[in-house]
PDB file of N, CA and C in Angstrom:
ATOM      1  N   UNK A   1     -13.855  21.001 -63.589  1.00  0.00           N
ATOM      2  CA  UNK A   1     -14.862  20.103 -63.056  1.00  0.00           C
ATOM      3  C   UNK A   1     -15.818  19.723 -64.189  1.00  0.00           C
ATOM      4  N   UNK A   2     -15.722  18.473 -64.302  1.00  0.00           N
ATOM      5  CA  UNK A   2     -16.942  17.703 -65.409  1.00  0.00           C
ATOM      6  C   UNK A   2     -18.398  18.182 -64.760  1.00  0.00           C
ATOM      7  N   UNK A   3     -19.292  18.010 -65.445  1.00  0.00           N
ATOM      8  CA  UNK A   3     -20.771  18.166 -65.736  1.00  0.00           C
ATOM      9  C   UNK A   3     -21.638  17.239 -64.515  1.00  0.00           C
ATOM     10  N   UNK A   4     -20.848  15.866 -65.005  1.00  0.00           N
ATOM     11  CA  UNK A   4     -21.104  14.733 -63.986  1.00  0.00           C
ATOM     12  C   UNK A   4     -20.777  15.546 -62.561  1.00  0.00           C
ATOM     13  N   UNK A   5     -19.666  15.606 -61.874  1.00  0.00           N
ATOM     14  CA  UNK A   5     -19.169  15.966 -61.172  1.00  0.00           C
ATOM     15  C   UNK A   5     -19.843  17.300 -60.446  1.00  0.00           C
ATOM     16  N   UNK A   6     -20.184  17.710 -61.107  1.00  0.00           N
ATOM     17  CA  UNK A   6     -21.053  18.766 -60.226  1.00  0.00           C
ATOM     18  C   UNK A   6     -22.800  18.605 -60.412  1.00  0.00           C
ATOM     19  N   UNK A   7     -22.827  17.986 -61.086  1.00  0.00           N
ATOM     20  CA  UNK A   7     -24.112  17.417 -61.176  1.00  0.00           C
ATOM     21  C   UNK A   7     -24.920  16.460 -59.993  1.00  0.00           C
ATOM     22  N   UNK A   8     -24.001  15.628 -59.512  1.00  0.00           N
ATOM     23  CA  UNK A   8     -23.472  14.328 -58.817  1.00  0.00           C
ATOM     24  C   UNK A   8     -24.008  15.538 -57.088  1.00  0.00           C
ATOM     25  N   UNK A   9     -22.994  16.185 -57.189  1.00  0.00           N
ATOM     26  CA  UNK A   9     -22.460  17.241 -55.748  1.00  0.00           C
ATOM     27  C   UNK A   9     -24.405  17.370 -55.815  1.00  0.00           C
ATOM     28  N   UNK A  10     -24.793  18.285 -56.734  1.00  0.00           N
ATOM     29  CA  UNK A  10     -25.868  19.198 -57.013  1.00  0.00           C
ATOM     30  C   UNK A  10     -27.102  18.505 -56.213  1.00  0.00           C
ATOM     31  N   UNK A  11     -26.835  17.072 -56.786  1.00  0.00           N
ATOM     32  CA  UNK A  11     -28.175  15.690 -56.422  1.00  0.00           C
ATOM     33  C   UNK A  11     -27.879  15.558 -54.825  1.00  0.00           C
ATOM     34  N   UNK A  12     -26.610  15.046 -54.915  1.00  0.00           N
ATOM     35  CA  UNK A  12     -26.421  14.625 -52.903  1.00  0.00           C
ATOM     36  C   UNK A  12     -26.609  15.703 -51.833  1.00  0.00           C
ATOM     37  N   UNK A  13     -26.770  17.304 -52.407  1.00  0.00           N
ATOM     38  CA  UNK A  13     -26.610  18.132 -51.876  1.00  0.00           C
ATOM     39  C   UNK A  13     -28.376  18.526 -51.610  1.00  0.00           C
ATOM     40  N   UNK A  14     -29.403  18.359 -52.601  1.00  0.00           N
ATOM     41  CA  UNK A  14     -30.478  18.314 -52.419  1.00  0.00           C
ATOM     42  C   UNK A  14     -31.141  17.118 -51.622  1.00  0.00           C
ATOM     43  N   UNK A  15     -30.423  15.886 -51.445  1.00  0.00           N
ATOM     44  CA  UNK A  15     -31.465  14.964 -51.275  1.00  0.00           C
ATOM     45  C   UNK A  15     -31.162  14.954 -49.555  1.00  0.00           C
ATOM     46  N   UNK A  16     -29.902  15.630 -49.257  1.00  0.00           N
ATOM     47  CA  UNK A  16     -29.469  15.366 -48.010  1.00  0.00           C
ATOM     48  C   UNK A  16     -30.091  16.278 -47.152  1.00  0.00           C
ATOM     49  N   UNK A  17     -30.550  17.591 -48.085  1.00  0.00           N
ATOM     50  CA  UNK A  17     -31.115  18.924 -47.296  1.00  0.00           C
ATOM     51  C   UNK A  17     -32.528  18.932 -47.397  1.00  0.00           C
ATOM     52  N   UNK A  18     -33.109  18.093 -48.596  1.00  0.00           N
ATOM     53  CA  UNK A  18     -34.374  17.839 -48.379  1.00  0.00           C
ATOM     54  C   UNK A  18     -34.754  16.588 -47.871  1.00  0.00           C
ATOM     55  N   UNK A  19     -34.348  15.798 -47.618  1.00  0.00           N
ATOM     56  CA  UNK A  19     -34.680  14.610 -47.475  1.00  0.00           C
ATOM     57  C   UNK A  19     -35.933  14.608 -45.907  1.00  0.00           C
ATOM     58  N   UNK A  20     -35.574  15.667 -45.137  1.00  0.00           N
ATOM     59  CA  UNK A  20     -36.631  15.581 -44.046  1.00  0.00           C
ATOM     60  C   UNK A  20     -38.262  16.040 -44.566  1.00  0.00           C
ATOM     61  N   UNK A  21     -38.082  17.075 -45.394  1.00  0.00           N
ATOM     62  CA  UNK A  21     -39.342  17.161 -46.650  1.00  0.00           C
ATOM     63  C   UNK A  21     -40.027  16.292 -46.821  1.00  0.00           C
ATOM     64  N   UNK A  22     -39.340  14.831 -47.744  1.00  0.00           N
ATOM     65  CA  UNK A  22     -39.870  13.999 -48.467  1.00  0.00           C
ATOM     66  C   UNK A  22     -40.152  13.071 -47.560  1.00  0.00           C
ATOM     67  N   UNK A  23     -39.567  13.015 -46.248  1.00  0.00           N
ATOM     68  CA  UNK A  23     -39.757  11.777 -46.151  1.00  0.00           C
ATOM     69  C   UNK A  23     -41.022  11.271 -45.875  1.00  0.00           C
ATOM     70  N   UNK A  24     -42.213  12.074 -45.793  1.00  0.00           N
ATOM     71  CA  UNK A  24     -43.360  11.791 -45.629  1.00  0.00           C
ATOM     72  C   UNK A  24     -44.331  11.668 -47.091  1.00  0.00           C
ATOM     73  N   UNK A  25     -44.074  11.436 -48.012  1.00  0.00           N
ATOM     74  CA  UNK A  25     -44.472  11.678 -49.486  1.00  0.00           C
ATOM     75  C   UNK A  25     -44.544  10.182 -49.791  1.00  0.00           C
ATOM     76  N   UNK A  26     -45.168   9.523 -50.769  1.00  0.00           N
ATOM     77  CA  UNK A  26     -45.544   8.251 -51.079  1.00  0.00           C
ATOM     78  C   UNK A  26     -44.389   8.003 -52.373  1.00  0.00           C
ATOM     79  N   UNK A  27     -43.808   7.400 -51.900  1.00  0.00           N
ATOM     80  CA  UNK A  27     -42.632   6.784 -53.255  1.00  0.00           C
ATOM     81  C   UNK A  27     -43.498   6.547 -54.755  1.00  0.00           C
ATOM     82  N   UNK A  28     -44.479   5.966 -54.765  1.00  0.00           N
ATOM     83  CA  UNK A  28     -44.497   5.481 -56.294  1.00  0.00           C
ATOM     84  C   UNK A  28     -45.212   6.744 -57.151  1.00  0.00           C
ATOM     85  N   UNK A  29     -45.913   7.836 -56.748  1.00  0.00           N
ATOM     86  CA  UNK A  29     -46.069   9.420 -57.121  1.00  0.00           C
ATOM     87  C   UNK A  29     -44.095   9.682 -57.678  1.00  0.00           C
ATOM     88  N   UNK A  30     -43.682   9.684 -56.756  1.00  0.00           N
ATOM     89  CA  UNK A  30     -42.262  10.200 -56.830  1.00  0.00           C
ATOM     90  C   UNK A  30     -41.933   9.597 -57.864  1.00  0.00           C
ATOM     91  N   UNK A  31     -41.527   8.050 -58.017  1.00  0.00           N
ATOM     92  CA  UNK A  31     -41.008   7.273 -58.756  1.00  0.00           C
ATOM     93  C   UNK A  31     -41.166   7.302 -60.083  1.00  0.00           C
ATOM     94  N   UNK A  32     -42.744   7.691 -60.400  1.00  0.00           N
ATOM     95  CA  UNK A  32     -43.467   7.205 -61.709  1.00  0.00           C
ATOM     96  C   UNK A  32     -42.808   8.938 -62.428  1.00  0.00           C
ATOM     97  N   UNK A  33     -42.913  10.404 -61.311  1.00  0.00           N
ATOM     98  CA  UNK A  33     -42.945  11.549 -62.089  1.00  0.00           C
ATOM     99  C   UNK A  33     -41.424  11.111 -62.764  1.00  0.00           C
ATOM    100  N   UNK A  34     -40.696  10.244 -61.609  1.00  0.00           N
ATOM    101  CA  UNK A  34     -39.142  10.321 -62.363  1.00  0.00           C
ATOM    102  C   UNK A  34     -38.862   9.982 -63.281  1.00  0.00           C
ATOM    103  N   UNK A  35     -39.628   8.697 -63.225  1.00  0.00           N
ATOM    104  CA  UNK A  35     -39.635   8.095 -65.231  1.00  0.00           C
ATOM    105  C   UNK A  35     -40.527   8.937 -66.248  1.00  0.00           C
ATOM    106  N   UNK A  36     -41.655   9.692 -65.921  1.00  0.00           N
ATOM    107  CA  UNK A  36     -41.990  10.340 -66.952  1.00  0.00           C
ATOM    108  C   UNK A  36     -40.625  11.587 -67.204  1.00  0.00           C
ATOM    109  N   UNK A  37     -40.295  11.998 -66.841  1.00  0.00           N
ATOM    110  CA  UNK A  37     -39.332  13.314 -66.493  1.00  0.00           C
ATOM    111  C   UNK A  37     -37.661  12.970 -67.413  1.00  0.00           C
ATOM    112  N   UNK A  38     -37.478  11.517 -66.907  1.00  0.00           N
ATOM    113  CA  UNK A  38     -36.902  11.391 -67.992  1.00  0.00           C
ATOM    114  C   UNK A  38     -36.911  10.920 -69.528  1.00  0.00           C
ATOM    115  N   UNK A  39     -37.965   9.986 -69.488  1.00  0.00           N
ATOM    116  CA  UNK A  39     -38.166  10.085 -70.839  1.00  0.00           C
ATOM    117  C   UNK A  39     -38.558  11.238 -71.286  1.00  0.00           C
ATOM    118  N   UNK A  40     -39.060  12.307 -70.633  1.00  0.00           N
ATOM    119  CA  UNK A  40     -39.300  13.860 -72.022  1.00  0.00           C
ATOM    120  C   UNK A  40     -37.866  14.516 -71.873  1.00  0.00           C
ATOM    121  N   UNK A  41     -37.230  14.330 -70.984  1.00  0.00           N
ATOM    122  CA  UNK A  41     -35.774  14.661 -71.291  1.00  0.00           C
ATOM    123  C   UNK A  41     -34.745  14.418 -72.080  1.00  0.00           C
ATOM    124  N   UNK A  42     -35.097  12.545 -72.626  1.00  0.00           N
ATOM    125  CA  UNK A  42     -34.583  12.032 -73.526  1.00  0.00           C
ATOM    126  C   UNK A  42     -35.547  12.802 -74.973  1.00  0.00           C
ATOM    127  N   UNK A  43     -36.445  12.929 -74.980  1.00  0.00           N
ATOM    128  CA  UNK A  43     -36.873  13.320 -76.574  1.00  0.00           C
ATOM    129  C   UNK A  43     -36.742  14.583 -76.759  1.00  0.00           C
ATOM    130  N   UNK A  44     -36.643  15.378 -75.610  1.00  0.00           N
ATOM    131  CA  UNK A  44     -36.339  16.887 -76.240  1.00  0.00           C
ATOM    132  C   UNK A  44     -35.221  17.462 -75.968  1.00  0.00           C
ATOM    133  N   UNK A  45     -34.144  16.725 -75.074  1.00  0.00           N
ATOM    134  CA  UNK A  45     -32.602  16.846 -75.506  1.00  0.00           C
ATOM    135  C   UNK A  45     -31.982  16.396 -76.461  1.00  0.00           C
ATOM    136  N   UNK A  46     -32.366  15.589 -77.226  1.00  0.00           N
ATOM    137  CA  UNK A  46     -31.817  15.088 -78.147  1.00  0.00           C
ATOM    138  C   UNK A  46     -32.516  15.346 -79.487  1.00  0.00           C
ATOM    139  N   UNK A  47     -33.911  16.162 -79.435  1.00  0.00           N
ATOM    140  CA  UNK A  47     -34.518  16.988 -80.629  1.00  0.00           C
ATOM    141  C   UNK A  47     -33.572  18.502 -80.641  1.00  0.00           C
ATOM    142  N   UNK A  48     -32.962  19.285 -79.254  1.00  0.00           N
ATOM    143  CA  UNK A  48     -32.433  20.078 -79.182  1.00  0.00           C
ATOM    144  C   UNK A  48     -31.226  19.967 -79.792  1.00  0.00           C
ATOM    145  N   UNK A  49     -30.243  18.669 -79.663  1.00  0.00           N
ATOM    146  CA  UNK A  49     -29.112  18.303 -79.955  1.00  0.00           C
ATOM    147  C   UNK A  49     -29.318  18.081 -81.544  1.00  0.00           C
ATOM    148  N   UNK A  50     -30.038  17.723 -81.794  1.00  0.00           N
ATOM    149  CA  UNK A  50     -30.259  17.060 -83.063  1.00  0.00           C
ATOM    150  C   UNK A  50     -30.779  18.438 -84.360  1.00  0.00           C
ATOM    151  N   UNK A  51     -30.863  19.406 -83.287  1.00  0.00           N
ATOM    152  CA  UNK A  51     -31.624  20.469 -84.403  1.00  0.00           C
ATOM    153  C   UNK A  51     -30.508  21.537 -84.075  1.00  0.00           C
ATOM    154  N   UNK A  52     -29.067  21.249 -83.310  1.00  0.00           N
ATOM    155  CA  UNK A  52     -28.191  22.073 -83.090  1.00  0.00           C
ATOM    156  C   UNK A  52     -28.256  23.135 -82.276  1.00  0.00           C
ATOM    157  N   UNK A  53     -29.474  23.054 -81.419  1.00  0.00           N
ATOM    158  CA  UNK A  53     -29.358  24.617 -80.886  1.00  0.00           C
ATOM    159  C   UNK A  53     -29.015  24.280 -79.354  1.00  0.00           C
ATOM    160  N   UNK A  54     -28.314  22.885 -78.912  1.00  0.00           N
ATOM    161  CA  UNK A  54     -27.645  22.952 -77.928  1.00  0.00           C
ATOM    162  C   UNK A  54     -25.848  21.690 -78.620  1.00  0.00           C
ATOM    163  N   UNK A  55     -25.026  22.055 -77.750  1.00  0.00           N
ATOM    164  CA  UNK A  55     -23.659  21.621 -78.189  1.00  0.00           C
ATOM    165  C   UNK A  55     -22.907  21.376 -77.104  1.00  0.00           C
ATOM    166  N   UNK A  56     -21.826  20.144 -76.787  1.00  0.00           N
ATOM    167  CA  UNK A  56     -21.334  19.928 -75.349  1.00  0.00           C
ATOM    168  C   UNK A  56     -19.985  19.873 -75.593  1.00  0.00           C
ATOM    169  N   UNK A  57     -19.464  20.920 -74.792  1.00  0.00           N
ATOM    170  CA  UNK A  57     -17.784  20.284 -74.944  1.00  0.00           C
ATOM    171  C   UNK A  57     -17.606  18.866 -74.865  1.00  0.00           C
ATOM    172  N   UNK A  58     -16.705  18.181 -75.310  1.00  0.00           N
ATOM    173  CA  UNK A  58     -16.352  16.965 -75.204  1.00  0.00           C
ATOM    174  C   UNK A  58     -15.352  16.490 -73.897  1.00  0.00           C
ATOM    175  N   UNK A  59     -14.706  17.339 -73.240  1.00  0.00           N
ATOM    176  CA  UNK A  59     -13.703  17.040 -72.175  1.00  0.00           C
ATOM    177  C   UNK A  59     -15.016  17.652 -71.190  1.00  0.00           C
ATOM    178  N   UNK A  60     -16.057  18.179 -71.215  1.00  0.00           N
ATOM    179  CA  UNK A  60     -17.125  18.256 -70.341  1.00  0.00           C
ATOM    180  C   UNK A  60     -17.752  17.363 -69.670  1.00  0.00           C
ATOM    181  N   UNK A  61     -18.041  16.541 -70.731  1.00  0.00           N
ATOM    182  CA  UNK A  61     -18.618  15.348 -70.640  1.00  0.00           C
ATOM    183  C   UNK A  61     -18.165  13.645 -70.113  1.00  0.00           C
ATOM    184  N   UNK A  62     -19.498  12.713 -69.535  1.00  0.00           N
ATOM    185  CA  UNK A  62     -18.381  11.693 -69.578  1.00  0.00           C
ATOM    186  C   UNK A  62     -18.438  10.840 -70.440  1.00  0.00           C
ATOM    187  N   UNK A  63     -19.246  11.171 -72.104  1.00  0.00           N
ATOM    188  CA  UNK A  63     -19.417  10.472 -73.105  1.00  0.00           C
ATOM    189  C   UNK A  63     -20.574   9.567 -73.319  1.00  0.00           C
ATOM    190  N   UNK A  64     -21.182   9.269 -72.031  1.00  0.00           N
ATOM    191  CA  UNK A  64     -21.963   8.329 -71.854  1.00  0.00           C
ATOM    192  C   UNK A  64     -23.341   8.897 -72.472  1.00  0.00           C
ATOM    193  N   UNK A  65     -23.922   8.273 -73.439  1.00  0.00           N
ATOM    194  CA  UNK A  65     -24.861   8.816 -74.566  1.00  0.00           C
ATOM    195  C   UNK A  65     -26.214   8.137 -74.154  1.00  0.00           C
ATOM    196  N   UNK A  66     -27.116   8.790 -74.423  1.00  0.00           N
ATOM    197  CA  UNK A  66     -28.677   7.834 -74.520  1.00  0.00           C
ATOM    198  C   UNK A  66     -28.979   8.778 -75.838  1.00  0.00           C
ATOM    199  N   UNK A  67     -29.112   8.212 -76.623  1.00  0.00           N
ATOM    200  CA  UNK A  67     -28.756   8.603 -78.425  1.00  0.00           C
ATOM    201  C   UNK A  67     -27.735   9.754 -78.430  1.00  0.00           C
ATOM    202  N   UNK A  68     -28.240  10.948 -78.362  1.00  0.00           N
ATOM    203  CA  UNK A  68     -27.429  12.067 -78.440  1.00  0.00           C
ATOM    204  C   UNK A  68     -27.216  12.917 -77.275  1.00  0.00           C
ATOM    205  N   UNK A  69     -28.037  12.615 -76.161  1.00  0.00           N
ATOM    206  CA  UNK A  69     -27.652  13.278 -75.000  1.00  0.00           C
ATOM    207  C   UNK A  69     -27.141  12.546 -74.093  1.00  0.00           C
ATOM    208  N   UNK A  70     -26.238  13.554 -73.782  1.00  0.00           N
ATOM    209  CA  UNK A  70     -25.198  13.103 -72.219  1.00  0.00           C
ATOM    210  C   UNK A  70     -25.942  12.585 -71.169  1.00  0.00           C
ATOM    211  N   UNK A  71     -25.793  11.628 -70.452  1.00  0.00           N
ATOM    212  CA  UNK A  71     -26.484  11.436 -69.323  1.00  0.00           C
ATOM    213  C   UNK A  71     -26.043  12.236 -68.181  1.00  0.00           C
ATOM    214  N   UNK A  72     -25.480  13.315 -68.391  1.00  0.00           N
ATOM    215  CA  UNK A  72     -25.372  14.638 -67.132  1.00  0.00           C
ATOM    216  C   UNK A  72     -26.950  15.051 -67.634  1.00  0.00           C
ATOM    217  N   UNK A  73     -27.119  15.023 -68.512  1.00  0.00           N
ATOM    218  CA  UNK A  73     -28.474  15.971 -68.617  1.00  0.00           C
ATOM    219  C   UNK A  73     -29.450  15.775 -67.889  1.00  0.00           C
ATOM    220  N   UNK A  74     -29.995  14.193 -67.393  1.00  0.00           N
ATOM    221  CA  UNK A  74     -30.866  13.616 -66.740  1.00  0.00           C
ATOM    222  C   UNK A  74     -30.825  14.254 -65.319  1.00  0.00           C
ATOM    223  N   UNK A  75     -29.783  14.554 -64.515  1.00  0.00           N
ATOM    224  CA  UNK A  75     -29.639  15.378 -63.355  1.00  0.00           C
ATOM    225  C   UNK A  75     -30.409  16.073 -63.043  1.00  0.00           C
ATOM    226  N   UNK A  76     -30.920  17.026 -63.793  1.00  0.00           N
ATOM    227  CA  UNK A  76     -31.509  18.389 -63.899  1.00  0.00           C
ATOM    228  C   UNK A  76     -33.226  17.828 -63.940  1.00  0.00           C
ATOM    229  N   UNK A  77     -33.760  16.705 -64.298  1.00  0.00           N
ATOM    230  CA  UNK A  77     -34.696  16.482 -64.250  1.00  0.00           C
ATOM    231  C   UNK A  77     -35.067  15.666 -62.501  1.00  0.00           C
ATOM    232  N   UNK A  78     -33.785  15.066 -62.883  1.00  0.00           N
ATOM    233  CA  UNK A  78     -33.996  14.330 -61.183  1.00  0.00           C
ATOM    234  C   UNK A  78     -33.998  15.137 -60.174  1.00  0.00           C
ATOM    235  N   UNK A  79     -33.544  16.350 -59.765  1.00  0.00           N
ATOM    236  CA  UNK A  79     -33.450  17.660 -58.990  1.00  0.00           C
ATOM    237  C   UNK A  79     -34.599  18.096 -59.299  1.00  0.00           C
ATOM    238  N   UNK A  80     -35.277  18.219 -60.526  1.00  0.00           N
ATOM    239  CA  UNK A  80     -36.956  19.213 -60.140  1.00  0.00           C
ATOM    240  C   UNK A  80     -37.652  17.980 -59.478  1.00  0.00           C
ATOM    241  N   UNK A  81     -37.463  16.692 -59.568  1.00  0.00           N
ATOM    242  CA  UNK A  81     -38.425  15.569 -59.137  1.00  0.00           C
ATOM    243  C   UNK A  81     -37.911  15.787 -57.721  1.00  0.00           C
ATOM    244  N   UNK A  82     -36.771  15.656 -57.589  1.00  0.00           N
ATOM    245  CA  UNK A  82     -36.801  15.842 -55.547  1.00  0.00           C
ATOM    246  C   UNK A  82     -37.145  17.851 -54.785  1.00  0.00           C
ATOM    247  N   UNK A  83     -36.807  18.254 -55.964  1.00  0.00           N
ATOM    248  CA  UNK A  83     -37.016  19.778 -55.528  1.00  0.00           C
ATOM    249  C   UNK A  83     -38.495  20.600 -55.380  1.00  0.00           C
ATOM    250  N   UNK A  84     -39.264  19.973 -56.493  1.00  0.00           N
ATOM    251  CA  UNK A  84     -40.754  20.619 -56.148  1.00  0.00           C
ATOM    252  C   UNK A  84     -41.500  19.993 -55.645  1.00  0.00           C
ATOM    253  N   UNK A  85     -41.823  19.048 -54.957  1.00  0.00           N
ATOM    254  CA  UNK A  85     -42.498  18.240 -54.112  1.00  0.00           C
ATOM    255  C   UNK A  85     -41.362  18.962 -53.305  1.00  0.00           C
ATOM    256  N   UNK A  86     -41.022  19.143 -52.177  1.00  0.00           N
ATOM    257  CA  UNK A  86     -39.590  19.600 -51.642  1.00  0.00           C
ATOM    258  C   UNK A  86     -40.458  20.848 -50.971  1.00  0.00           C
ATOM    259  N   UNK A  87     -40.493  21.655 -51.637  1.00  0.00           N
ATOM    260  CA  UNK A  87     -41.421  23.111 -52.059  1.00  0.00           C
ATOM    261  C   UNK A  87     -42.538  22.873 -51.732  1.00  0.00           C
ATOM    262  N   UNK A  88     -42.669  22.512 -52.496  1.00  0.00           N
ATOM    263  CA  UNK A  88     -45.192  22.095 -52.011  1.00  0.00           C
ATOM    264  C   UNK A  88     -45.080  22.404 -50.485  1.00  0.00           C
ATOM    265  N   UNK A  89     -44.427  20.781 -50.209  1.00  0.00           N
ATOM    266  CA  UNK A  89     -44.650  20.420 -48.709  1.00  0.00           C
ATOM    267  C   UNK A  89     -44.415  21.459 -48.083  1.00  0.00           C
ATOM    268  N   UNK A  90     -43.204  22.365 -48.245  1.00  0.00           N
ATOM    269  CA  UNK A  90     -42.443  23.321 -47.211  1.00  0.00           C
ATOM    270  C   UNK A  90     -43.626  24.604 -47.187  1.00  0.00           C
ATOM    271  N   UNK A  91     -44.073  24.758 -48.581  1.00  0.00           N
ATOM    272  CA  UNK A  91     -45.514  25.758 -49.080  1.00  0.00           C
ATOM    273  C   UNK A  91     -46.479  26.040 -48.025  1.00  0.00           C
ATOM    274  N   UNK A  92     -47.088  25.079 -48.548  1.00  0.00           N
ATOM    275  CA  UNK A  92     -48.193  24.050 -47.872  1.00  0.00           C
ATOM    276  C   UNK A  92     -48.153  23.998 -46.318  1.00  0.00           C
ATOM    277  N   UNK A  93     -47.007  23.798 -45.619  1.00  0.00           N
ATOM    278  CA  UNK A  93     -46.571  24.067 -44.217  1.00  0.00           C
ATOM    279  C   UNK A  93     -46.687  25.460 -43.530  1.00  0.00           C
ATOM    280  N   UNK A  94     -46.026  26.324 -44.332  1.00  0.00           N
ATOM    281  CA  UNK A  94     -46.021  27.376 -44.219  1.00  0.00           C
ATOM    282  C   UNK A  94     -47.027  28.414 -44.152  1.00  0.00           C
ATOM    283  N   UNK A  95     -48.067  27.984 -45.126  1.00  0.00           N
ATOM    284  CA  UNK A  95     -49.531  28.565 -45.107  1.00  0.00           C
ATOM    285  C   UNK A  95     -50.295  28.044 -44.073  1.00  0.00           C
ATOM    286  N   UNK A  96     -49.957  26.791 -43.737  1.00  0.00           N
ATOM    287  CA  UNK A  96     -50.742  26.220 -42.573  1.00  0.00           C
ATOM    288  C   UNK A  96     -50.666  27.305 -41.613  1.00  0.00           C
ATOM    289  N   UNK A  97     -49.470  27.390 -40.650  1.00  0.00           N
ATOM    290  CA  UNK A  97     -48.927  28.153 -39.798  1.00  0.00           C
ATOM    291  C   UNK A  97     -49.460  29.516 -39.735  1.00  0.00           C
ATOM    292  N   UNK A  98     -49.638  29.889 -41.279  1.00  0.00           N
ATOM    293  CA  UNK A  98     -49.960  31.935 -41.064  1.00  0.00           C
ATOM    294  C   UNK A  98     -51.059  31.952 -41.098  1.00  0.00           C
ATOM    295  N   UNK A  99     -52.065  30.748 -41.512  1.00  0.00           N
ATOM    296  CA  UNK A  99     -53.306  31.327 -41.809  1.00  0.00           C
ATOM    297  C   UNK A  99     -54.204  31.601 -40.413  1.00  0.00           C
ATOM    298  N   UNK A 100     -54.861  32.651 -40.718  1.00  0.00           N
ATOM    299  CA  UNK A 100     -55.725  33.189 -39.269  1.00  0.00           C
ATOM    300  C   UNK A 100     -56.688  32.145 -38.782  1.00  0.00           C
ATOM    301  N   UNK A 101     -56.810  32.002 -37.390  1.00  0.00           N
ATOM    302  CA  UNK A 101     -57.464  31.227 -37.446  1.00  0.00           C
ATOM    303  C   UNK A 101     -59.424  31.332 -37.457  1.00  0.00           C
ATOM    304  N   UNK A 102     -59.951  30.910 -38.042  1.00  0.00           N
ATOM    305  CA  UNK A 102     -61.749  31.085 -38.227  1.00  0.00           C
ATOM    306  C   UNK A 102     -61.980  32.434 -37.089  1.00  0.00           C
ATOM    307  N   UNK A 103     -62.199  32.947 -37.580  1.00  0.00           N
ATOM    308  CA  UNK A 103     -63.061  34.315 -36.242  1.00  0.00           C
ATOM    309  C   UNK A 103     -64.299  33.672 -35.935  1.00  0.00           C
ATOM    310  N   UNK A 104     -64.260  34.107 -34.065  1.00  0.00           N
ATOM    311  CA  UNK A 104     -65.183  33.798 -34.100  1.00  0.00           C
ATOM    312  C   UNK A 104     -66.415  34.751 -33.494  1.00  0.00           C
ATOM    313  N   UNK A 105     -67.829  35.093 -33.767  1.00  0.00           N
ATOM    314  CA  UNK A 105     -68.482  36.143 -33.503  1.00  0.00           C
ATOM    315  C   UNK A 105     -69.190  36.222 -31.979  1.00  0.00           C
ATOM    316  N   UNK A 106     -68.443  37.084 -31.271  1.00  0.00           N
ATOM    317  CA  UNK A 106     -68.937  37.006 -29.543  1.00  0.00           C
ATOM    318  C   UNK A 106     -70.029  37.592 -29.598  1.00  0.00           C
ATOM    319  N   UNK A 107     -70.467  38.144 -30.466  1.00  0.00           N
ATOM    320  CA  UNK A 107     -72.730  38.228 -30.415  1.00  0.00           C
ATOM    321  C   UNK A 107     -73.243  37.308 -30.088  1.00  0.00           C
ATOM    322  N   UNK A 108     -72.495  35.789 -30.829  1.00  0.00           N
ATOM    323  CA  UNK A 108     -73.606  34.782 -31.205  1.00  0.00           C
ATOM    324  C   UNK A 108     -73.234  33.653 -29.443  1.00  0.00           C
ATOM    325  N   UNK A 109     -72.566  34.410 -28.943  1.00  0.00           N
ATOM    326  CA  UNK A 109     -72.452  33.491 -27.678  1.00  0.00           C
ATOM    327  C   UNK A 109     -73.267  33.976 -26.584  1.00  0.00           C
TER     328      UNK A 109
END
């Protein structure tokens, strides 16, 4: 199995299980972290690639380059952009629910 290929699975498999998460979240927050996320993906995969201390099989890959990195790599950034917002919300929900609610003092009634 290529990189793509399970990469691909990895994305449809998050967006389908989170997707009730997000769907209350404002797209252009989402949108904008995605483009920052990948451009630092492009400069420090390809400072990594470029300084050798990462290396890709070639039958791994599907060749498709943005200078020196594979565009499987971008995956992994698009999954923390749908995965921690994902989290917050589910967080955030969750604390709602446990937290006690205000005491209140039966002296003062």
């Amino acid at each position: 199995m290529t990189n793509a290929v399970l990469n691909g699975l990895v994305l449809v498999l998050l967006v389908v299980v989170l997707a009730p998460r997000l769907r209350g979240l404002r797209r252009g927050p989402l949108l904008w972290t995605a483009v920052v996320m990948v451009v630092l993906t492009a400069v420090f995969d390809n400072v990594m690639i470029l300084s050798s201390l990462v290396d890709y099989a070639p039958d791994k890959i599907l060749g498709v380059l943005l200078w020196r990195a594979p565009i499987e790599d971008f995956a992994y950034s698009l999954a923390a952009v749908v995965l921690m917002p994902a989290c917050w919300v589910t967080l955030r929900a969750r604390s709602r629910r446990t937290d006690p609610a205000p005491a209140t003092d039966e002296a003062d009634s």
